[in-house]
Protein backbone atom coordinates (compact mmCIF):
# COMPACT_ATOMS: atom_id res chain seq x y z
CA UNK A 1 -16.11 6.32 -5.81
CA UNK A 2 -15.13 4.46 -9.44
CA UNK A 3 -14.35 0.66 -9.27
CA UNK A 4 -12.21 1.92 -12.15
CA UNK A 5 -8.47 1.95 -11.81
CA UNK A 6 -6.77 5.09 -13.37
CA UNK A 7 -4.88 4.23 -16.23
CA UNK A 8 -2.66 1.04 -17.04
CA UNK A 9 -1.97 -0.88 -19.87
CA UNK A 10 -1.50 -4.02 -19.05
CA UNK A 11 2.09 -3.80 -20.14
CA UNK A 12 2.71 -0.96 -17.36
CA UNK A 13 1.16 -3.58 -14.99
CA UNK A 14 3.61 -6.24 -15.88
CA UNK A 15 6.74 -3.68 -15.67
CA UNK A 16 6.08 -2.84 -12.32
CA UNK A 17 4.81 -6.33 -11.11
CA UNK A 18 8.63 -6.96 -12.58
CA UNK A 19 10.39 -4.03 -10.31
CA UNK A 20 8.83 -5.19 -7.47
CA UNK A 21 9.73 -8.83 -7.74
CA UNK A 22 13.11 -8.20 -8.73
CA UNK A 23 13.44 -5.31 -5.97
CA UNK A 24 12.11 -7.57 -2.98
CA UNK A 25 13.83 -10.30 -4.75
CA UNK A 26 10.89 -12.61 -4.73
CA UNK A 27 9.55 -15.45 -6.77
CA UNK A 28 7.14 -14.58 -9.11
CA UNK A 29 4.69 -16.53 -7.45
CA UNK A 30 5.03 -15.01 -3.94
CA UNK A 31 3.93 -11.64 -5.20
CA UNK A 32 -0.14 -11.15 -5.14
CA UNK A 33 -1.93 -8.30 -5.70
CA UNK A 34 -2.25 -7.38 -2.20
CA UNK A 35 0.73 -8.88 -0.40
CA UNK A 36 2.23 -6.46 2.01
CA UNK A 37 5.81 -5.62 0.71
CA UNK A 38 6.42 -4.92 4.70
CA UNK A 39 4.55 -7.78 6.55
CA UNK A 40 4.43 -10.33 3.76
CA UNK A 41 7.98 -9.98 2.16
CA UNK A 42 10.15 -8.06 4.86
CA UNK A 43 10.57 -5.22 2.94
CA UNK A 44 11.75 -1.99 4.71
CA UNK A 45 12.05 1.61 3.64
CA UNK A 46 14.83 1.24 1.50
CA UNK A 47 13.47 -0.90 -0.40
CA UNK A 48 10.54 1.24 -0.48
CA UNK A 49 12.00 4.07 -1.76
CA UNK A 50 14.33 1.54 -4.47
CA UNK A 51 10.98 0.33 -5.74
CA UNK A 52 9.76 4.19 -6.55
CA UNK A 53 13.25 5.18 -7.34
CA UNK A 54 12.87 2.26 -10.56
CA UNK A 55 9.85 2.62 -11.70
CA UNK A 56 10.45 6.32 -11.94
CA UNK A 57 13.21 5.70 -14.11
CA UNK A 58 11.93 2.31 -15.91
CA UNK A 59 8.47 4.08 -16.41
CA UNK A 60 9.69 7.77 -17.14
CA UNK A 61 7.13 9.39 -14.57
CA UNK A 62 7.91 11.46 -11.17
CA UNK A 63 6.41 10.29 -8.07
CA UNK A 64 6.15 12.69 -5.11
CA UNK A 65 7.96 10.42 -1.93
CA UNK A 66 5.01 11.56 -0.02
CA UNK A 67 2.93 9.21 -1.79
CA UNK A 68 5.17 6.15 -0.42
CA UNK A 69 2.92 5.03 2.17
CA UNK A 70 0.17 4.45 -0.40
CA UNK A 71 2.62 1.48 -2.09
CA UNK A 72 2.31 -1.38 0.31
CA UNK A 73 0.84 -3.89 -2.08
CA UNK A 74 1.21 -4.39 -5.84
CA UNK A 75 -2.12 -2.78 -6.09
CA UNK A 76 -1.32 0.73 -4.06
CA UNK A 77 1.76 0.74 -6.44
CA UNK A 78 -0.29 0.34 -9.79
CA UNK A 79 -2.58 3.14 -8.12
CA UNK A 80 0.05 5.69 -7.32
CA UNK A 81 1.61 5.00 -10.96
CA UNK A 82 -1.50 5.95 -12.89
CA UNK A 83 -2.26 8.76 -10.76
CA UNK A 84 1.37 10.19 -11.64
CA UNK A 85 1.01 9.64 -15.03
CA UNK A 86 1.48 12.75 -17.42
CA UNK A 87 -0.02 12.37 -20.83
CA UNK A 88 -1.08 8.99 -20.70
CA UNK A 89 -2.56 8.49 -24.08
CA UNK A 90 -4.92 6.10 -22.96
């Protein structure tokens, strides 16, 4: 296995660290990398599938709904994101 994460600038990082706060209506400080949206924050599948549905559109890139269960933290979310990723350039 790589220690690697697939590819994300660091700007990508802060856009979705941005869709998640403002979807689970959080502070920015109550976010970590590996907060559970559902234990930590109360989130439920809505919001869940609100999360994908904006950074879809904020990030232009499709993400199969299958892969939902993989977003629980901020860190299966930046992981799902770069896999789905057409044509990154870097």
């Amino acid at each position: 296995m790589t220690t690697s994460h697939p590819t994300v600038t660091e700007e990508q990082a802060r856009q979705l660290r941005e869709i998640v706060i403002d979807v689970l209506e959080l502070e920015p400080e109550e976010l970590t990398e590996t907060s559970h949206f559902v234990n930590d924050h109360e989130a439920d599948s809505l919001l869940a599938i609100e999360i994908l549905a904006r950074i879809e559109q904020d990030l232009d890139v499709e993400i199969p709904q299958d892969q939902l269960p993989e977003m629980v933290n901020l860190t299966g979310v930046r992981d799902v994101f770069a896999r789905n990723q057409k044509g990154a350039d870097q």
